[in-house]
Protein backbone atom coordinates (compact mmCIF):
# COMPACT_ATOMS: atom_id res chain seq x y z
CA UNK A 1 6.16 -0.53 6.32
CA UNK A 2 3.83 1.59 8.12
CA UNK A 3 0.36 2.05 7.18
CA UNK A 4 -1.40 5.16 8.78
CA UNK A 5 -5.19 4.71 8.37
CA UNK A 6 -5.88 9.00 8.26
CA UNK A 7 -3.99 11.53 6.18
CA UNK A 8 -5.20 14.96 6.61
CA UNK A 9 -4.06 17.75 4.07
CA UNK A 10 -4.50 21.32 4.68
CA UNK A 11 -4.50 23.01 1.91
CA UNK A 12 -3.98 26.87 1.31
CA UNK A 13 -6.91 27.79 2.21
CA UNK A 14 -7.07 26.03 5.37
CA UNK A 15 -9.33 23.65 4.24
CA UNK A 16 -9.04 20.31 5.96
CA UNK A 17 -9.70 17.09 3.69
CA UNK A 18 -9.05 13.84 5.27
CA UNK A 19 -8.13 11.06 2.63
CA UNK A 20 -9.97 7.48 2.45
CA UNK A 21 -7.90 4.66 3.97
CA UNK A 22 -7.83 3.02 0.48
CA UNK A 23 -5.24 5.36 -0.84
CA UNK A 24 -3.33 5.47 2.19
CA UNK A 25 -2.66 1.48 1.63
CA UNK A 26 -2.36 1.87 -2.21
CA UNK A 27 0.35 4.53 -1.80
CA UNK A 28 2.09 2.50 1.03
CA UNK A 29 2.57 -0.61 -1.39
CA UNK A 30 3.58 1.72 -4.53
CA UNK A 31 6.58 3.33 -2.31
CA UNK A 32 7.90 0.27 -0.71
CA UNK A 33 8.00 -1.39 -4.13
CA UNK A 34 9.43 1.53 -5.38
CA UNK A 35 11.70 2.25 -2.68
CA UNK A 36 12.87 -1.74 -3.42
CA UNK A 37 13.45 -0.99 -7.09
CA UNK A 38 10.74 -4.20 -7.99
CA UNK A 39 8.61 -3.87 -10.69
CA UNK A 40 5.05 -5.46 -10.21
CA UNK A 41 6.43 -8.52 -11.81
CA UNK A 42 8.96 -8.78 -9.31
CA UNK A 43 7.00 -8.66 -6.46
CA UNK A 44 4.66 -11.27 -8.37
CA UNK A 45 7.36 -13.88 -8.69
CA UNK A 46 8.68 -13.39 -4.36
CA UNK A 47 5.25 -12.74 -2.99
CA UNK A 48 3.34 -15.87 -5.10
CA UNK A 49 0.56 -13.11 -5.85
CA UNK A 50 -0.74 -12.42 -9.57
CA UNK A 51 0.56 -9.36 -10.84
CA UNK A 52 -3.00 -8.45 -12.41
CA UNK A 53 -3.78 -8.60 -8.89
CA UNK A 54 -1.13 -6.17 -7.88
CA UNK A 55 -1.97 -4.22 -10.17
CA UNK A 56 -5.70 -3.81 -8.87
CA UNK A 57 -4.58 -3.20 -5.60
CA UNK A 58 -1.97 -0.32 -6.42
CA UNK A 59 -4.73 1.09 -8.11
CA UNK A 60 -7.44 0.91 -5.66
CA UNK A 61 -9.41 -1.70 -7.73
CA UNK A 62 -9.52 -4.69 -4.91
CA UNK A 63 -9.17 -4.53 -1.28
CA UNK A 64 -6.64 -6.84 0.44
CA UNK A 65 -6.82 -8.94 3.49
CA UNK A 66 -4.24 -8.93 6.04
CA UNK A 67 -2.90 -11.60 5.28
CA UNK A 68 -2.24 -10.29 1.40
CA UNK A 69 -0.40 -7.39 2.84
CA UNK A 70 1.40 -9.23 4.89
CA UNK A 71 2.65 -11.14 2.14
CA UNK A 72 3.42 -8.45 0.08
CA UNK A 73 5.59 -6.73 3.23
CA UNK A 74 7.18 -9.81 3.44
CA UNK A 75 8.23 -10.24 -0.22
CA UNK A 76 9.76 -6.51 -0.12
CA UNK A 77 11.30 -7.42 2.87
CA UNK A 78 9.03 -5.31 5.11
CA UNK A 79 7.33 -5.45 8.25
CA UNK A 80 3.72 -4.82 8.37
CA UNK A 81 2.12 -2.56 10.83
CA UNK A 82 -1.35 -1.73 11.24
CA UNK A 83 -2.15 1.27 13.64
CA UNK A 84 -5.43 3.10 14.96
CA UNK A 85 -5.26 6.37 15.51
């Protein structure tokens, strides 16, 4: 899994936005559960982390540690990578 810590969108217009961090990691988890086929659940039960807590972090509610997301790559069978750019 690669997490990329800037997404910039240019829009019709031209106009440049560049997108928080947060939903850069939050869409990052969603898409390699997804791409897994796991439900929230799932992930629960192979990473050892709540699912309400899952849940908070898919939807931008809690921030997670590195170690967190390296358990959660881990349970998906992932590799965690953390760039600057």
């Amino acid at each position: 899994m690669s997490l990329i810590f800037v997404i910039v969108i240019i829009y019709r217009s031209h106009t440049i936005r560049v997108l928080e961090p947060e939903y850069t990691i939050m869409q990052a988890m969603i898409d390699a559960r997804t791409s897994k086929g796991l439900t929230q659940k799932e992930l629960s039960i192979r990473s050892g982390i709540a699912q309400g807590d899952i849940s908070k972090l898919e939807n931008g509610n809690a921030n997670p540690s590195i170690r967190t997301l390296q358990r959660l790559a881990t349970a998906m069978g992932k590799t965690l990578r953390i760039e600057f750019l």
